[in-house]
N, C-alpha and C. Protein backbone atom coordinates (compact mmCIF):
# COMPACT_ATOMS: atom_id res chain seq x y z
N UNK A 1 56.44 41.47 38.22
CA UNK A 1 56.61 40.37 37.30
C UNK A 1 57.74 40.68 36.34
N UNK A 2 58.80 40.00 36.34
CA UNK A 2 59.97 39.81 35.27
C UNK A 2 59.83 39.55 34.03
N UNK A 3 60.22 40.15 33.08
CA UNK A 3 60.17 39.86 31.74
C UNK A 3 60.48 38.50 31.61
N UNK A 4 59.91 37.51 30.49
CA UNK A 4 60.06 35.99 29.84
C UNK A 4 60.42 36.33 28.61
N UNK A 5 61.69 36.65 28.33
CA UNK A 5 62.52 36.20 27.30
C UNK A 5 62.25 35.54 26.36
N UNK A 6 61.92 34.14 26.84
CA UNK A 6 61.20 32.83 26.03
C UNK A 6 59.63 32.53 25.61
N UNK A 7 59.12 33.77 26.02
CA UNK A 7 57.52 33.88 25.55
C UNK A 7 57.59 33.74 24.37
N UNK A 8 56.29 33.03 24.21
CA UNK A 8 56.38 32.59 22.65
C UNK A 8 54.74 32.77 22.58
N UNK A 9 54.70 33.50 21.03
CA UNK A 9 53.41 33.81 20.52
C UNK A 9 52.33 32.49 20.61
N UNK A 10 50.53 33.45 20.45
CA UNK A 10 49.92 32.13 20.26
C UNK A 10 50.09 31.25 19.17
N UNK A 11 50.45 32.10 17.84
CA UNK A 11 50.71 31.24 16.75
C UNK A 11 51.93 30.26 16.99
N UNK A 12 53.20 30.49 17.83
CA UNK A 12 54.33 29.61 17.67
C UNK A 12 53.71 28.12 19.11
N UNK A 13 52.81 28.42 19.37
CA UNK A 13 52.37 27.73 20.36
C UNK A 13 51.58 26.41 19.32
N UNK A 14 50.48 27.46 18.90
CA UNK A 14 49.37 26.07 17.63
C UNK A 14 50.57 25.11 17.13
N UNK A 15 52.04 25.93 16.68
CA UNK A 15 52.57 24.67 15.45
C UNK A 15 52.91 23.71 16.44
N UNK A 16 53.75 24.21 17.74
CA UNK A 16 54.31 23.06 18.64
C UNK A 16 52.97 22.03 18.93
N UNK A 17 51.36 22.61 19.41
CA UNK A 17 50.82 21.56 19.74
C UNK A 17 50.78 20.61 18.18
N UNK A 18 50.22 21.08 17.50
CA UNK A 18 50.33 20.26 15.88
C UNK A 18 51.05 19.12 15.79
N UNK A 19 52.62 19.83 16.09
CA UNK A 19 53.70 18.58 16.05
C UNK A 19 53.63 17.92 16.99
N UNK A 20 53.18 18.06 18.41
CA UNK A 20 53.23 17.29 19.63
C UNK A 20 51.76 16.44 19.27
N UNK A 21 50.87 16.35 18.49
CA UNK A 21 49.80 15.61 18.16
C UNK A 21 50.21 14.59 17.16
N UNK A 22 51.12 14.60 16.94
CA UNK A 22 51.73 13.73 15.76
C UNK A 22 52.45 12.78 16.65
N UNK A 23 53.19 12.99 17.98
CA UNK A 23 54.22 11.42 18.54
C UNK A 23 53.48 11.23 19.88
N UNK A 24 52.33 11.56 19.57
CA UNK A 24 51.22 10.82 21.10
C UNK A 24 52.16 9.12 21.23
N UNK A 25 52.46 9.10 21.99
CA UNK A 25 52.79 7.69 22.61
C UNK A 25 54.27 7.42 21.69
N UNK A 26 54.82 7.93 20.83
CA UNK A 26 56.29 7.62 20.16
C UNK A 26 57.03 8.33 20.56
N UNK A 27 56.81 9.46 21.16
CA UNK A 27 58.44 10.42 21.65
C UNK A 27 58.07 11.56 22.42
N UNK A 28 58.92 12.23 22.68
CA UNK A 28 58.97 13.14 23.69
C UNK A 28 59.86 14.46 23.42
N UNK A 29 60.19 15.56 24.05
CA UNK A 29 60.56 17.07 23.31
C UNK A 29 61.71 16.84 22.46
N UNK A 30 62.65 15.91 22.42
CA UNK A 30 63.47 15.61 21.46
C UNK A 30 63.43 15.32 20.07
N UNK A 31 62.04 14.65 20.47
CA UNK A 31 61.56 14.29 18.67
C UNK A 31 60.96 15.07 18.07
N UNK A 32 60.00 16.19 19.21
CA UNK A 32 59.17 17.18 19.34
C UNK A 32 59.76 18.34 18.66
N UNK A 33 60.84 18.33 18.87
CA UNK A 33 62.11 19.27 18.40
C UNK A 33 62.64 18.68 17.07
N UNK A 34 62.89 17.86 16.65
CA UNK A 34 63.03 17.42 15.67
C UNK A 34 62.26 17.64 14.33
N UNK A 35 60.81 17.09 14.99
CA UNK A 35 59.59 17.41 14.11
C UNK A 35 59.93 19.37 13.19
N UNK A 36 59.78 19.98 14.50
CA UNK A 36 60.16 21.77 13.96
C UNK A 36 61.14 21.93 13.14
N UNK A 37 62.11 21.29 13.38
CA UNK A 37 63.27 21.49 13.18
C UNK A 37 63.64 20.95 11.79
N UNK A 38 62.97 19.80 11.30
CA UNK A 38 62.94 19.81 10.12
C UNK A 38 64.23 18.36 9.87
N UNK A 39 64.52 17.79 10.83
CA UNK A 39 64.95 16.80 11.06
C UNK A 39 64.85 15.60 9.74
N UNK A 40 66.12 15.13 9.35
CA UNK A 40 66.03 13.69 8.46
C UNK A 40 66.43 12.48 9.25
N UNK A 41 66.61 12.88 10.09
CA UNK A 41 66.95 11.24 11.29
C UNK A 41 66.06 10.24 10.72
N UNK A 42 66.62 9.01 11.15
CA UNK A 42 65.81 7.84 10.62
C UNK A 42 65.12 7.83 11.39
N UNK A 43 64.66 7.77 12.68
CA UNK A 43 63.54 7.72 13.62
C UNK A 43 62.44 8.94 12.87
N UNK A 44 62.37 10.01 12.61
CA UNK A 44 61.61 10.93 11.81
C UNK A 44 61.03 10.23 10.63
N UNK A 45 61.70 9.95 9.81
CA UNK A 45 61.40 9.64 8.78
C UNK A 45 61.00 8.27 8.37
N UNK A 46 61.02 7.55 9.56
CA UNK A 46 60.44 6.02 9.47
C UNK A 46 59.04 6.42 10.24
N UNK A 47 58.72 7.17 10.86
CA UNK A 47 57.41 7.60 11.68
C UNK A 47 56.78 8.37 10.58
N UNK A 48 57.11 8.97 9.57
CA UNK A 48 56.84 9.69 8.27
C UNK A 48 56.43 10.55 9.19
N UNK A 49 57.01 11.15 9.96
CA UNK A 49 56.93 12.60 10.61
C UNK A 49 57.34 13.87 10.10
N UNK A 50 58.15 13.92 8.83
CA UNK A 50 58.62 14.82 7.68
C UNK A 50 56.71 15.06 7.18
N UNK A 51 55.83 14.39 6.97
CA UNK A 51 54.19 14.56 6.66
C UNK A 51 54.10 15.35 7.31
N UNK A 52 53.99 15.87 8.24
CA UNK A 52 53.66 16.86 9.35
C UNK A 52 53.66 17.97 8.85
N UNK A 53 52.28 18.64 9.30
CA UNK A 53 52.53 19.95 8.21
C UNK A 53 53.44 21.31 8.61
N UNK A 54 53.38 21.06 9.62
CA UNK A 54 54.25 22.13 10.44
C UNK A 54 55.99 21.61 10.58
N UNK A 55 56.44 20.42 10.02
CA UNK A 55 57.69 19.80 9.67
C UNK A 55 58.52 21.20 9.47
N UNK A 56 59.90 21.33 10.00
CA UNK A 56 60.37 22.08 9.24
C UNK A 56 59.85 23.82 9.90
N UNK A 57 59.07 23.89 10.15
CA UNK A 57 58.72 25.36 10.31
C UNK A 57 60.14 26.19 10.96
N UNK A 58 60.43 25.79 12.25
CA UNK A 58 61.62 26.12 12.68
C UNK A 58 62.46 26.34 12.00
N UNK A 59 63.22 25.47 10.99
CA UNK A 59 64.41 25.25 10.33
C UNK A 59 65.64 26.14 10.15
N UNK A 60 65.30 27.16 10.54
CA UNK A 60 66.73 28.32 10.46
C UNK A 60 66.76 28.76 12.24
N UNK A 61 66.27 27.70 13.00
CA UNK A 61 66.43 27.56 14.23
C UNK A 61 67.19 26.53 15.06
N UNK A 62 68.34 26.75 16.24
CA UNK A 62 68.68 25.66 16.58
C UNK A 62 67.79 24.57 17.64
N UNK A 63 68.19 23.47 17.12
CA UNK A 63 67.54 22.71 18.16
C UNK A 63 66.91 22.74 19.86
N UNK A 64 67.89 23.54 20.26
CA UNK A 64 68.22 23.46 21.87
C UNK A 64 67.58 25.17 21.94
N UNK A 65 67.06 26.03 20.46
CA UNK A 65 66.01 26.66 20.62
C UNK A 65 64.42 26.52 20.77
N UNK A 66 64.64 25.68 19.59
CA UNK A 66 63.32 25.37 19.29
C UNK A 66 62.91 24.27 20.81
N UNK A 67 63.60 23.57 21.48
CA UNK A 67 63.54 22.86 22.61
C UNK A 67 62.96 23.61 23.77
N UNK A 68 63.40 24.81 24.00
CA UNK A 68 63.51 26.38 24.68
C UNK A 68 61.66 27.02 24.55
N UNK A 69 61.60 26.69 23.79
CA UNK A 69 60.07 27.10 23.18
C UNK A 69 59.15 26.26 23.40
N UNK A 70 59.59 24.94 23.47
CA UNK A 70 58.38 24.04 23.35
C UNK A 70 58.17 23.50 24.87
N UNK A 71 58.93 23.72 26.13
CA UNK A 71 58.66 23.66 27.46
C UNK A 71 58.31 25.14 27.78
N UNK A 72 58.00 25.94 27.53
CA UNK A 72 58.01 26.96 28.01
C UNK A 72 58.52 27.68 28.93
């Protein structure tokens, strides 16, 4: 078995489901990514997805990381 690079702890796992419980039926890993990421897009912030408590956690992360993490 090959090392996974992109393994990600159980804790970095809970925040992604958290935020992925927040756009049931509004979006998909883009917004998902957004949510972490700490995003002011108007689509975010008209969904008041900035509420999210895990908003932001990522934030000194790039997008197309935090994206990397959340498909596993």
């Amino acid at each position: 078995m090959k090392p996974n690079s992109t393994r990600v702890s159980k804790e970095v796992i809970i925040f992604i489901l958290r935020a992925a419980d927040e756009i049931i039926g509004q979006g998909g890993r883009t917004l998902l990514a957004k949510i972490l990421k700490g995003s002011r897009e108007k689509k975010v912030l008209q969904l008041e997805l900035d509420q999210c408590p895990v908003y932001g956690w990522f934030r000194s992360e790039k997008q197309e990381e935090i994206l990397k993490k959340s498909t596993g």
